[in-house]
C-alpha atoms as a PDB file:
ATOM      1  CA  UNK A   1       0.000   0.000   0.000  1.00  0.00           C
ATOM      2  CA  UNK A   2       1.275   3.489  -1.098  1.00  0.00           C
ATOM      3  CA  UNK A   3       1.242   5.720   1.852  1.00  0.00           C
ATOM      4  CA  UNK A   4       2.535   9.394   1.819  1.00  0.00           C
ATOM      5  CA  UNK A   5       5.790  10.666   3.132  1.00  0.00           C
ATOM      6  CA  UNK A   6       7.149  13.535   1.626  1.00  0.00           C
ATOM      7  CA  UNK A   7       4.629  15.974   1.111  1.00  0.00           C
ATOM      8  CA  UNK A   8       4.830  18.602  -2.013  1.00  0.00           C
ATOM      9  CA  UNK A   9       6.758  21.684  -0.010  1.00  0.00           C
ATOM     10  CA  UNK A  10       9.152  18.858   1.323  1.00  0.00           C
ATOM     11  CA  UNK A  11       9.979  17.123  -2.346  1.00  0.00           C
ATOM     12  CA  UNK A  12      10.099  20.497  -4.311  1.00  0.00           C
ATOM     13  CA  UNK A  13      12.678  22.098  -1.141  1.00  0.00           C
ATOM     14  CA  UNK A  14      15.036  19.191  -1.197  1.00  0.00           C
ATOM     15  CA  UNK A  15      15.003  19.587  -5.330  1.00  0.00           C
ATOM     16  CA  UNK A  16      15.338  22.925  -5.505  1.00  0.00           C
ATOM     17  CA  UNK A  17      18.035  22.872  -2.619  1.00  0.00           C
ATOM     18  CA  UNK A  18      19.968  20.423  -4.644  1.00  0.00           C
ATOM     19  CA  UNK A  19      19.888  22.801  -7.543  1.00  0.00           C
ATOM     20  CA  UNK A  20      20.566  26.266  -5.923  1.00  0.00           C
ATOM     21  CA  UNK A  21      23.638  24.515  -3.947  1.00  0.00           C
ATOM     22  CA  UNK A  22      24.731  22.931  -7.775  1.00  0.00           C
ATOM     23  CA  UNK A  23      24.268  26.801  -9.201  1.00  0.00           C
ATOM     24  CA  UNK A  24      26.928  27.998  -6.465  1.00  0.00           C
ATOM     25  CA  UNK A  25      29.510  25.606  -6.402  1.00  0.00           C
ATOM     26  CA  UNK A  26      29.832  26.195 -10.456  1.00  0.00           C
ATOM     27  CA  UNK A  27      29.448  30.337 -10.651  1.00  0.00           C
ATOM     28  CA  UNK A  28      31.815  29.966  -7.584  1.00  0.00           C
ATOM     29  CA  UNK A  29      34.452  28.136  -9.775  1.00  0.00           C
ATOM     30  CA  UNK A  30      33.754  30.242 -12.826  1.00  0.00           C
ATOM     31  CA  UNK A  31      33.923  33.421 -11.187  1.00  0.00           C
ATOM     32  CA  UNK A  32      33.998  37.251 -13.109  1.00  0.00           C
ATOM     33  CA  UNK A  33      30.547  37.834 -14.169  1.00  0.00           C
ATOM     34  CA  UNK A  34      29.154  34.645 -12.750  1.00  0.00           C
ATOM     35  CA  UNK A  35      29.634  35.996  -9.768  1.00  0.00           C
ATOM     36  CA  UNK A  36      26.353  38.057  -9.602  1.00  0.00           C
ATOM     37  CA  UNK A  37      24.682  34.573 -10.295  1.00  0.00           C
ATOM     38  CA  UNK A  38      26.959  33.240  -7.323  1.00  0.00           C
ATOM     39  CA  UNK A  39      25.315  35.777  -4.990  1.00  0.00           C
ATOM     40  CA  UNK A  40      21.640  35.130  -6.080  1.00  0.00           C
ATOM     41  CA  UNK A  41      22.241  31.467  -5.666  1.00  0.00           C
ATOM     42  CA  UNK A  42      23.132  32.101  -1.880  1.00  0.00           C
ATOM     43  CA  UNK A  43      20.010  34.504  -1.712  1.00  0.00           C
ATOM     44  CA  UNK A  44      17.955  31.324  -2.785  1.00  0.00           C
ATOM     45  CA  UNK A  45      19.969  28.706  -1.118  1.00  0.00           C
ATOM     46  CA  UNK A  46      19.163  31.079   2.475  1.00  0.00           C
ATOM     47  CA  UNK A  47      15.312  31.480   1.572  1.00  0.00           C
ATOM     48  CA  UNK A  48      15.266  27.621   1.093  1.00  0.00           C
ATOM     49  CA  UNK A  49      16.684  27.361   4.768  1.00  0.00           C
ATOM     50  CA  UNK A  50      14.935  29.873   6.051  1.00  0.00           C
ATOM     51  CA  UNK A  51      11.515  27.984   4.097  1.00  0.00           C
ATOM     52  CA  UNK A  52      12.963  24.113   5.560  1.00  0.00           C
ATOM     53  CA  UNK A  53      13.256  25.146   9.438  1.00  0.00           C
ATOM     54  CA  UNK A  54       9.565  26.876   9.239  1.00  0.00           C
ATOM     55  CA  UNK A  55       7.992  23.365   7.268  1.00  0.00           C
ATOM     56  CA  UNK A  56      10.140  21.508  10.185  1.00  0.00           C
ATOM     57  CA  UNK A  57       7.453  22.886  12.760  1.00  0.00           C
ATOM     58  CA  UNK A  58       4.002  22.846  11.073  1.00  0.00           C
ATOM     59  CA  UNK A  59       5.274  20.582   8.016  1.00  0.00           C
ATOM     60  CA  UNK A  60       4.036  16.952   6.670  1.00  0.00           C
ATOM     61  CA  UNK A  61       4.380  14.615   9.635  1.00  0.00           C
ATOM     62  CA  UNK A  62       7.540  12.824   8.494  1.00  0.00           C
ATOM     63  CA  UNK A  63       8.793  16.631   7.423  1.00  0.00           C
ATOM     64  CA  UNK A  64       8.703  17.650  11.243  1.00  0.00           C
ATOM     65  CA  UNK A  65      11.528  17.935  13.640  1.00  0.00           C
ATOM     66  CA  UNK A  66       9.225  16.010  15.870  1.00  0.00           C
ATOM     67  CA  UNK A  67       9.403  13.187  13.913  1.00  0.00           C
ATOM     68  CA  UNK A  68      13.430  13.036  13.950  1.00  0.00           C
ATOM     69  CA  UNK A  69      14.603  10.153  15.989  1.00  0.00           C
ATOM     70  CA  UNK A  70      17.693  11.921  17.331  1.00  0.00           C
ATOM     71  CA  UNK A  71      18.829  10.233  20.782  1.00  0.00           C
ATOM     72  CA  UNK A  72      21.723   7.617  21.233  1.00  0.00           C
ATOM     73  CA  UNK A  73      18.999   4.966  21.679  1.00  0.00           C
ATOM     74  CA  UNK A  74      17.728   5.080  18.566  1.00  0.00           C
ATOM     75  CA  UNK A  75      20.729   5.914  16.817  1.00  0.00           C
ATOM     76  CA  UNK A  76      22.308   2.797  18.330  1.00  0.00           C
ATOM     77  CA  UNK A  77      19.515   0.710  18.017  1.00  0.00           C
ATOM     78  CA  UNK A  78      19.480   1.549  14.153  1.00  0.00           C
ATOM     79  CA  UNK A  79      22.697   0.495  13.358  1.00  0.00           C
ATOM     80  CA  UNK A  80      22.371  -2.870  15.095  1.00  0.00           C
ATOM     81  CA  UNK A  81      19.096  -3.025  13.058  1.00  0.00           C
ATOM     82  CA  UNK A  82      16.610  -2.675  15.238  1.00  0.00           C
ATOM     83  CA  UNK A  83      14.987   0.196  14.700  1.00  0.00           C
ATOM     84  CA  UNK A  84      11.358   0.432  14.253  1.00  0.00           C
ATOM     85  CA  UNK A  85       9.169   0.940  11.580  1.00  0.00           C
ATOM     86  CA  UNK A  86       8.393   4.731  12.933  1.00  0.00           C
ATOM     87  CA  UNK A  87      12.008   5.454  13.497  1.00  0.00           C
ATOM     88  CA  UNK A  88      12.904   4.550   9.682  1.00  0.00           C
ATOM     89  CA  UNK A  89       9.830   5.097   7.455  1.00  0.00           C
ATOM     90  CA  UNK A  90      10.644   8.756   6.898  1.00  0.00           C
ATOM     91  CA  UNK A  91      14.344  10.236   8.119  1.00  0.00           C
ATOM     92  CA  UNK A  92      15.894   7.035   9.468  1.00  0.00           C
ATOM     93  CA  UNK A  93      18.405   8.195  12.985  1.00  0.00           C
ATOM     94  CA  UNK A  94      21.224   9.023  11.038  1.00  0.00           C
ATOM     95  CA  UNK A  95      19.631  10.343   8.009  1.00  0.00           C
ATOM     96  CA  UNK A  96      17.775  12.784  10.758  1.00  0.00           C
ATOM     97  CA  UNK A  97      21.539  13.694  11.851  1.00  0.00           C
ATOM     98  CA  UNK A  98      22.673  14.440   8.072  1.00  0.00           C
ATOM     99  CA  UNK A  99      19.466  16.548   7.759  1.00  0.00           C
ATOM    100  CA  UNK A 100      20.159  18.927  10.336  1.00  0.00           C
ATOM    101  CA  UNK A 101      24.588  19.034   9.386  1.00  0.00           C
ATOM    102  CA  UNK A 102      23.503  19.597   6.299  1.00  0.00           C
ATOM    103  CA  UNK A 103      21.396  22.988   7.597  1.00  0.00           C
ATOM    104  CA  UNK A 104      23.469  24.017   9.627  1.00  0.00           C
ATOM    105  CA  UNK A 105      26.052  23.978   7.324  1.00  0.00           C
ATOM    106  CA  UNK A 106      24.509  25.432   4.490  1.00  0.00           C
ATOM    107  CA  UNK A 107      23.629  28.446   6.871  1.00  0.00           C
ATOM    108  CA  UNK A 108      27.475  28.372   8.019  1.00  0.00           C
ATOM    109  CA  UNK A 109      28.043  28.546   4.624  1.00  0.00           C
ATOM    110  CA  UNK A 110      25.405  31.206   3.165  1.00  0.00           C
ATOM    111  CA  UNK A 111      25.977  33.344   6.394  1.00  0.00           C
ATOM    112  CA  UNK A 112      29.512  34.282   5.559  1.00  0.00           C
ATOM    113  CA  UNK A 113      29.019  34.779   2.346  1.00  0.00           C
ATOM    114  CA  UNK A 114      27.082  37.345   3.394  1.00  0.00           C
ATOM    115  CA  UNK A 115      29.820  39.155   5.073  1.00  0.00           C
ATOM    116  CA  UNK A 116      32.378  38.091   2.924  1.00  0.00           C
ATOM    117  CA  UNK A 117      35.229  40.566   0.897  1.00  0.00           C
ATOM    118  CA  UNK A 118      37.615  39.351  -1.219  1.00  0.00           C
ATOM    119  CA  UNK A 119      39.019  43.118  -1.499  1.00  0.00           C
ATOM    120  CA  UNK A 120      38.982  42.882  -5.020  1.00  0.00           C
ATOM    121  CA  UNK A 121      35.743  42.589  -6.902  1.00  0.00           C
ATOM    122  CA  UNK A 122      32.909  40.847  -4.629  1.00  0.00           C
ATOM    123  CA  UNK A 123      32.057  41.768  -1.357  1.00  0.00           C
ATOM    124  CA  UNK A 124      29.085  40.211   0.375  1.00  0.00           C
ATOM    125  CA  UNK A 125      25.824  42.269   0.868  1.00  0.00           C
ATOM    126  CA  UNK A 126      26.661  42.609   4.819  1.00  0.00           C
ATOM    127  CA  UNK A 127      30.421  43.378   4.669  1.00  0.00           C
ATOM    128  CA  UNK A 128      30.320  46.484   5.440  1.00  0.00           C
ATOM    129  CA  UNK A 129      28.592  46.045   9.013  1.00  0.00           C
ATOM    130  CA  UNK A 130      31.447  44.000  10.251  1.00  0.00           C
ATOM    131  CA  UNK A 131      35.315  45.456  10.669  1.00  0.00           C
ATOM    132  CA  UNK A 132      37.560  44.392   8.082  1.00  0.00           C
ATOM    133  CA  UNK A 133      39.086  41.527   9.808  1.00  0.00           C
ATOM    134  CA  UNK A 134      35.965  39.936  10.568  1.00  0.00           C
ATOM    135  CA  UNK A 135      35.139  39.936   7.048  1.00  0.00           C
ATOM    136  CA  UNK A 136      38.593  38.547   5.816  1.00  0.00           C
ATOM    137  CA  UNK A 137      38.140  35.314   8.938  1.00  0.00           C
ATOM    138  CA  UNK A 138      34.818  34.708   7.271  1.00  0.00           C
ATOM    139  CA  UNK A 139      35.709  35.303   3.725  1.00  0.00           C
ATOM    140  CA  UNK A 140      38.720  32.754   4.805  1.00  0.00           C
ATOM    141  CA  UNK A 141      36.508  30.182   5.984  1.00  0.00           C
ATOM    142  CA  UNK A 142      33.873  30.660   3.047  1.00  0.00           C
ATOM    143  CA  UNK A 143      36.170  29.954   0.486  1.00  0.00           C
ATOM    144  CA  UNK A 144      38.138  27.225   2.533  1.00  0.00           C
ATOM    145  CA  UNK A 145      36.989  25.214   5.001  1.00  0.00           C
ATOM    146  CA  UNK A 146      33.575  25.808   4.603  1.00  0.00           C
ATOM    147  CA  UNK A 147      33.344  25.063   1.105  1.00  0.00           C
ATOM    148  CA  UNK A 148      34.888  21.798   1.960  1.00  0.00           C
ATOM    149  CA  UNK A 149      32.554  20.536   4.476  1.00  0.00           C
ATOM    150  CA  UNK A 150      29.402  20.980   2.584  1.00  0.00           C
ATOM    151  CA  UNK A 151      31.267  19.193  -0.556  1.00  0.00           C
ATOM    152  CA  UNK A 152      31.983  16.256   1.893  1.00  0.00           C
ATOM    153  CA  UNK A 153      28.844  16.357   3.353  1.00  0.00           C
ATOM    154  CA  UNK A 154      27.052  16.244   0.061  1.00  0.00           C
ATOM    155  CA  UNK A 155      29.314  13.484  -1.473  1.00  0.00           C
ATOM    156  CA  UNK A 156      28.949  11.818   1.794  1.00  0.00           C
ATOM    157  CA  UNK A 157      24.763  11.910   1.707  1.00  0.00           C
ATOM    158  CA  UNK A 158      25.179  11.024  -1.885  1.00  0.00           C
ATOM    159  CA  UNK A 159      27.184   7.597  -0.936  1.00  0.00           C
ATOM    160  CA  UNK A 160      24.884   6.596   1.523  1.00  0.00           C
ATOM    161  CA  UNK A 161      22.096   6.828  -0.774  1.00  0.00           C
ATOM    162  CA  UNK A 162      24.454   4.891  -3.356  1.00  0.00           C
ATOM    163  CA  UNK A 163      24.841   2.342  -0.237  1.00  0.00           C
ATOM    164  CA  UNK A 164      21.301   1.899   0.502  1.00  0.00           C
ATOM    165  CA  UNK A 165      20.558   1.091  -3.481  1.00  0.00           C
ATOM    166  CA  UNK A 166      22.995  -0.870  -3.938  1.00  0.00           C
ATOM    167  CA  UNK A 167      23.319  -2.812  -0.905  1.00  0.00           C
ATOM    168  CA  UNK A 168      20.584  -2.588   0.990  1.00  0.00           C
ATOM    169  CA  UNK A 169      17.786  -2.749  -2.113  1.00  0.00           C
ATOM    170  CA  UNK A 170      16.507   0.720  -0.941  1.00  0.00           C
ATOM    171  CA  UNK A 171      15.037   3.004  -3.010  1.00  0.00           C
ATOM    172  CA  UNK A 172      15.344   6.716  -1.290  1.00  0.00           C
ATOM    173  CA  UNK A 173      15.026   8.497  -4.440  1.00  0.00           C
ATOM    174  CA  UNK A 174      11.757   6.993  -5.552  1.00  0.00           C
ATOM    175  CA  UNK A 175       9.451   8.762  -2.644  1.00  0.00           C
ATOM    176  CA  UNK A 176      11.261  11.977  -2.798  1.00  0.00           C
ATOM    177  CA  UNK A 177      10.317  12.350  -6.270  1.00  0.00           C
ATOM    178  CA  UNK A 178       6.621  10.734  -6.022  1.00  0.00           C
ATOM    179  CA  UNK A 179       6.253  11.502  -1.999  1.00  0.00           C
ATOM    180  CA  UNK A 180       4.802   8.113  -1.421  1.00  0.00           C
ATOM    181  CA  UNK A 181       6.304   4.921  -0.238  1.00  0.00           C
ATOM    182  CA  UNK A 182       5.544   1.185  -0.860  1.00  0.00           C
ATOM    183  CA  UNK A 183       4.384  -0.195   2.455  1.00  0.00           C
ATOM    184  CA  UNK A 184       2.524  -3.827   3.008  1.00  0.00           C
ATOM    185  CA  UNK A 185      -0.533  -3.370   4.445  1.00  0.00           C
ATOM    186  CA  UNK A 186       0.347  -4.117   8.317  1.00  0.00           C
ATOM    187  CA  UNK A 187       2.681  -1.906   8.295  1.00  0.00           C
ATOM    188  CA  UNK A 188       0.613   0.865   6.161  1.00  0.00           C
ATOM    189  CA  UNK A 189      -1.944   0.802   9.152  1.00  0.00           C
ATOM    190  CA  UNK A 190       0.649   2.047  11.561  1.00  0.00           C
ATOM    191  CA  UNK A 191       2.239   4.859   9.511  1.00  0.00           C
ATOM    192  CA  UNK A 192       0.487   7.975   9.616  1.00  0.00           C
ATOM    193  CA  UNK A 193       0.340  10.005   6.411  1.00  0.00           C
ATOM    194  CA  UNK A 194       1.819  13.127   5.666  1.00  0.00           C
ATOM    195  CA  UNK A 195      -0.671  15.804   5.132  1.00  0.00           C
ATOM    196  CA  UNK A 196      -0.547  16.945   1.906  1.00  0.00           C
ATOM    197  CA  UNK A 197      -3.764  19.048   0.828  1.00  0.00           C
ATOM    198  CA  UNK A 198      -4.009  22.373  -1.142  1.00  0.00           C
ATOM    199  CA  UNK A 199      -4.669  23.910   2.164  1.00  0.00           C
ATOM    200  CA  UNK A 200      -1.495  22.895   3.300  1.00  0.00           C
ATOM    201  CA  UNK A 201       0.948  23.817  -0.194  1.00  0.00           C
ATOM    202  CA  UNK A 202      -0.309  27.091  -0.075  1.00  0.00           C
ATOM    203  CA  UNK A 203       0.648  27.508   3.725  1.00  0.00           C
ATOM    204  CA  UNK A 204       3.958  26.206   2.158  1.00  0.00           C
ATOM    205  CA  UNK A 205       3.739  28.869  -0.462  1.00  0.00           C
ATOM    206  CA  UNK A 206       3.386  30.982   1.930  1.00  0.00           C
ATOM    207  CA  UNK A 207       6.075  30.522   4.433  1.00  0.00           C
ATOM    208  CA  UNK A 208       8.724  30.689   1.314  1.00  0.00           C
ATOM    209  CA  UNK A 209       6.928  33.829   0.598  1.00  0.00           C
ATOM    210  CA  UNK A 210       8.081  35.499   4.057  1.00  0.00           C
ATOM    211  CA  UNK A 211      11.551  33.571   3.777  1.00  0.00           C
ATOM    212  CA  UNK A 212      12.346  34.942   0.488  1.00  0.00           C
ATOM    213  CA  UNK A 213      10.911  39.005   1.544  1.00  0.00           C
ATOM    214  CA  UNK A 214      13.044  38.097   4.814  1.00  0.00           C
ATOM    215  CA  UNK A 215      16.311  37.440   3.052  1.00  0.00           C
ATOM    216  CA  UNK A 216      15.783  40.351   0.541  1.00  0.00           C
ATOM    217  CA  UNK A 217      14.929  42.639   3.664  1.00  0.00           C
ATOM    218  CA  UNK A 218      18.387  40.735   5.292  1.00  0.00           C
ATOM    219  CA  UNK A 219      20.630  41.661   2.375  1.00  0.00           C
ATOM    220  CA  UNK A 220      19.603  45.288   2.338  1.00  0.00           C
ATOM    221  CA  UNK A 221      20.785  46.415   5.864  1.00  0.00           C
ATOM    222  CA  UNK A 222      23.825  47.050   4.262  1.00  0.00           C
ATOM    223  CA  UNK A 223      23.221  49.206   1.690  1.00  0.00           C
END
């Protein structure tokens, strides 16, 4: 039985996410003009955040922080492989872990691009709010170390999903594209579906709405 997990906001986020973050990394590496492109990406890539941490609260079921199985219980329970069907049939333990790295540093990330300077051409919308050698540490860790970790951490989340296809015959792709997963029907009956209604995309709509006027109101200050 096909029961929903990833409601619309949640599937069209992670996609767009993956797309905005794919839009940096390459006007990053190109540089000159591209640049302008570089900063709009981060704009979007901050909205989306903004957007995910709202939906975490009043989201889909399986989209809620609630619904993370975070403690060393479950996390250790999971990788002896006995975790239950609630703690895996959305964000399994560790995948709830990678969920909020991955936020936090994406925000790491986006945040000091904000107040970055490379004294040449590009200066981030917020650098001049911050003395110059604050803006040259984070400028120094935007194009260094944090540029690293969110490679890693994306090449990491990509191998694991490699590592459940391959080895474990799961398909984690599949129901974040359609937002419904293959259940048999005992197990259907105790997983409680994501809401996913008109009512509740355009609350979605919404709350991007805010995040993107909040981020345009955010980039502004410095001007």
């Amino acid at each position: 039985m096909k029961v929903r997990i990833w409601d619309l906001p949640t599937r069209l986020f992670h996609w767009l996410l993956a797309a905005a973050v794919l839009g940096l990394f390459v006007s990053g590496k190109v540089g000159g003009n591209a640049m302008v492109w570089h900063f709009r990406f981060g704009y979007a890539v901050l909205a989306l955040l903004l957007f995910r941490v709202l939906w975490g609260l009043v989201g889909g079921r399986w989209s809620r922080f609630s619904s993370f199985s975070l403690g060393p219980a479950a996390i250790w329970a999971y990788l002896r492989g006995r975790a239950g069907l609630l703690q895996t049939v959305g964000h399994n333990p560790l995948g709830s872990l990678s969920v909020l790295a991955l936020l936090a540093l994406l925000g790491a990330q986006v945040g000091s691009g904000l107040f970055a300077d490379d004294e040449i051409f590009n200066a981030g919308p917020l650098a001049p709010l911050v003395a110059s050698e604050t803006s040259q540490r984070l400028t120094a860790w935007h194009t260094g170390p944090g540029e690293l970790l969110v490679m890693g951490w994306i090449a990491l989340h990509v191998a694991a999903i490699l590592f459940h296809r391959l080895h474990a015959g799961r398909n984690l792709l599949g129901p974040m594209l359609r937002g419904d997963k293959e259940l048999a029907p005992e197990e259907a009956r105790q997983v409680p579906a994501s809401a996913d209604t008109p009512a509740t995309r355009a609350l979605a709509l919404l709350l991007l709405a805010a995040s993107a006027g909040a981020v345009m109101w955010l980039v502004r200050l410095g001007s």
